[in-house]
C-alpha atoms as a PDB file:
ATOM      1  CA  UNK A   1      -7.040 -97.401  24.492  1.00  0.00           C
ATOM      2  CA  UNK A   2      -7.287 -95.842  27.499  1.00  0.00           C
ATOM      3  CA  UNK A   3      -7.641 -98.055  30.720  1.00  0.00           C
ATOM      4  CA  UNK A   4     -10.781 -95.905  32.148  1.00  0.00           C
ATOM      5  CA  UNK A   5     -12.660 -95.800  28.458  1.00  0.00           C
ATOM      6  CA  UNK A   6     -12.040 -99.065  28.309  1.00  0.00           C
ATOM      7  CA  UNK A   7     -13.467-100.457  31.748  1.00  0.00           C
ATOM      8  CA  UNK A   8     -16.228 -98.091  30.975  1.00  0.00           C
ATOM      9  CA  UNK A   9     -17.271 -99.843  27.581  1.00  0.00           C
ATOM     10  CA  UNK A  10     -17.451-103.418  29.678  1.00  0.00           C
ATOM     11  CA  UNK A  11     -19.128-101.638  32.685  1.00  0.00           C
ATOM     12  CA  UNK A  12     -21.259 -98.952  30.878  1.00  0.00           C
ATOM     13  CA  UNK A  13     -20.760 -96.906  34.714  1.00  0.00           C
ATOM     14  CA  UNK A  14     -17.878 -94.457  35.187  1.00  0.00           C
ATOM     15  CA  UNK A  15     -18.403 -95.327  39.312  1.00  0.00           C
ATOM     16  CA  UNK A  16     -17.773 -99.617  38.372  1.00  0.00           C
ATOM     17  CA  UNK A  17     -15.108 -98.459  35.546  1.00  0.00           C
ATOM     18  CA  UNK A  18     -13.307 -96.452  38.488  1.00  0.00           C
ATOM     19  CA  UNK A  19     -13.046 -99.623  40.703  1.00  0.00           C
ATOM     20  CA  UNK A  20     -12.568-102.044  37.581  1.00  0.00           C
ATOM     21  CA  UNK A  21      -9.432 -99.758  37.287  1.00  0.00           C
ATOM     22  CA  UNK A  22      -8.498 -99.497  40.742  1.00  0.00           C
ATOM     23  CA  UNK A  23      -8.494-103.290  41.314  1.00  0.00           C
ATOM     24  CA  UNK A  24      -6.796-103.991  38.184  1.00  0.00           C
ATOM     25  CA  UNK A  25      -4.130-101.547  39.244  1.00  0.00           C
ATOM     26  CA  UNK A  26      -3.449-103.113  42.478  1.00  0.00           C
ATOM     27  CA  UNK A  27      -3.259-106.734  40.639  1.00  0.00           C
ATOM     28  CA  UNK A  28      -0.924-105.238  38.079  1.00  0.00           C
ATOM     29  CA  UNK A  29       1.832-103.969  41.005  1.00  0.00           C
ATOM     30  CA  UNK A  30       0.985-107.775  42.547  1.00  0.00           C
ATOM     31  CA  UNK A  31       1.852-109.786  39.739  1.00  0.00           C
ATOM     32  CA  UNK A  32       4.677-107.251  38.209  1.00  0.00           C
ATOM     33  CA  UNK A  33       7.246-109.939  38.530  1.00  0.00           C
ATOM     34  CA  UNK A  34       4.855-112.193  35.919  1.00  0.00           C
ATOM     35  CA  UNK A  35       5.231-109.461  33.462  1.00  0.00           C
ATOM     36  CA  UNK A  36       7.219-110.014  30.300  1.00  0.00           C
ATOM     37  CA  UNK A  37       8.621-106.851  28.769  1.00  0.00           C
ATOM     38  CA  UNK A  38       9.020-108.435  25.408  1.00  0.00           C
ATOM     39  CA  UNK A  39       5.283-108.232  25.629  1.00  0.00           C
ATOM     40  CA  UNK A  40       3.038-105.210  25.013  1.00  0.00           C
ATOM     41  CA  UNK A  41       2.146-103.749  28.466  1.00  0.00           C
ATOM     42  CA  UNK A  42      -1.355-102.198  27.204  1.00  0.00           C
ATOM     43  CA  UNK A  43      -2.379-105.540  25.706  1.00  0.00           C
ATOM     44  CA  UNK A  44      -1.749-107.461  28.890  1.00  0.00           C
ATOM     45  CA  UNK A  45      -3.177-104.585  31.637  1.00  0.00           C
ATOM     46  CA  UNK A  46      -6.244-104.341  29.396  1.00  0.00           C
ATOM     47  CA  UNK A  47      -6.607-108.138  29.830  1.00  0.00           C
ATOM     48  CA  UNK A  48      -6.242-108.052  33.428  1.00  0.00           C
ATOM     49  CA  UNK A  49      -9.352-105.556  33.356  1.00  0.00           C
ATOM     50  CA  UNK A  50     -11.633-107.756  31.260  1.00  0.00           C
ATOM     51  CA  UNK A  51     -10.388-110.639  33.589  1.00  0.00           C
ATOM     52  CA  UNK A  52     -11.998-108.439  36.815  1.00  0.00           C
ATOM     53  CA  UNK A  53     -14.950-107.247  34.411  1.00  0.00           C
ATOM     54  CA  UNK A  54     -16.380-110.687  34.286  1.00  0.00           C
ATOM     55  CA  UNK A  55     -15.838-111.045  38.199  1.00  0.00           C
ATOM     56  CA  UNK A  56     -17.177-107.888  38.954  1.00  0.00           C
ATOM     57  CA  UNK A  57     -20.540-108.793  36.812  1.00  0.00           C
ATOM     58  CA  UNK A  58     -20.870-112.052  38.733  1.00  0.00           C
ATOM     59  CA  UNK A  59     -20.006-110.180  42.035  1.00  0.00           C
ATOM     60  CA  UNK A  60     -22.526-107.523  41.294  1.00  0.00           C
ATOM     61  CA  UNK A  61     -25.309-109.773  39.929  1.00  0.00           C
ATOM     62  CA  UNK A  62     -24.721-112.209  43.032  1.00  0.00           C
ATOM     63  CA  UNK A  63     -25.417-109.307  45.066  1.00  0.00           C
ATOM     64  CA  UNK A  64     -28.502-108.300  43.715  1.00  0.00           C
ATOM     65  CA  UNK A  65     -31.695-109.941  44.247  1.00  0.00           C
ATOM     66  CA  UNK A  66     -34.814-109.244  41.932  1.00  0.00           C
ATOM     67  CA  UNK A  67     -32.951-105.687  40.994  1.00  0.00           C
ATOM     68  CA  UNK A  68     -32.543-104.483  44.531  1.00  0.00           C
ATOM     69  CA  UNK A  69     -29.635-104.604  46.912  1.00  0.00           C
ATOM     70  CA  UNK A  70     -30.245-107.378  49.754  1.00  0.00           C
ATOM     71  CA  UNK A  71     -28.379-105.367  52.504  1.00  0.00           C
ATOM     72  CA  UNK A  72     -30.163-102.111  51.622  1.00  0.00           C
ATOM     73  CA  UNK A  73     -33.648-101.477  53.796  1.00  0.00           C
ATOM     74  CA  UNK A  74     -36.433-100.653  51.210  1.00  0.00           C
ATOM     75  CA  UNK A  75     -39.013 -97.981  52.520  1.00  0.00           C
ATOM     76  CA  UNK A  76     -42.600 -96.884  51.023  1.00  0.00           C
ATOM     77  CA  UNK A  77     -42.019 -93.685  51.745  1.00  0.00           C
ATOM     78  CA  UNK A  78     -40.106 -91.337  50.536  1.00  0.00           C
ATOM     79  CA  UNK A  79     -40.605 -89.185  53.228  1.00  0.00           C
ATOM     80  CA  UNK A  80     -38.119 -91.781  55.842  1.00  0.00           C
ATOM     81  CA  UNK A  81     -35.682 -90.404  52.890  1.00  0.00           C
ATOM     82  CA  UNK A  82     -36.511 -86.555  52.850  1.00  0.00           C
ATOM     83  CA  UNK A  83     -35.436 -84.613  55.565  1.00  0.00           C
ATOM     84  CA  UNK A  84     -38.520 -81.807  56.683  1.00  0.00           C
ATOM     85  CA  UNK A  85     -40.711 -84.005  54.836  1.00  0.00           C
ATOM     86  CA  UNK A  86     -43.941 -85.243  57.049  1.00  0.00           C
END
């Protein structure tokens, strides 16, 4: 399976399947030395990906509060958003 369909079936969002893949790219080239070659490569690298999945969820879920981002100002009007707006 492809790394990107894959992180996009735990993720169900190509933007989080993007950095699933990123991040599990950059642990693959840190850990290449723990590889064994007598293993399958696809089978391991798709476990590093559910590995990050489940800290990604707890990242993204600890970062949320009541379904909105804490760090993100919430307006009641839409017009602070739209530009010409009055």
């Amino acid at each position: 399976m492809e790394p990107l369909a894959f992180a996009c079936n735990l993720t169900k969002s190509l933007d989080e399947a993007r950095d699933l893949v990123q991040e599990a790219n950059f642990r693959v080239l840190r850990s290449w030395n723990q590889y064994d070659p007598l293993r399958s490569f696809s089978a391991w690298y798709l476990t590093i990906i559910t590995a990050i999945s489940g800290y990604f969820q707890t990242a993204k879920t600890a970062h949320f509060k009541n379904g909105v981002p804490r760090n993100i100002a919430i307006s009641n009007s839409c017009a602070d958003d739209t530009p010409g707006t009055v």
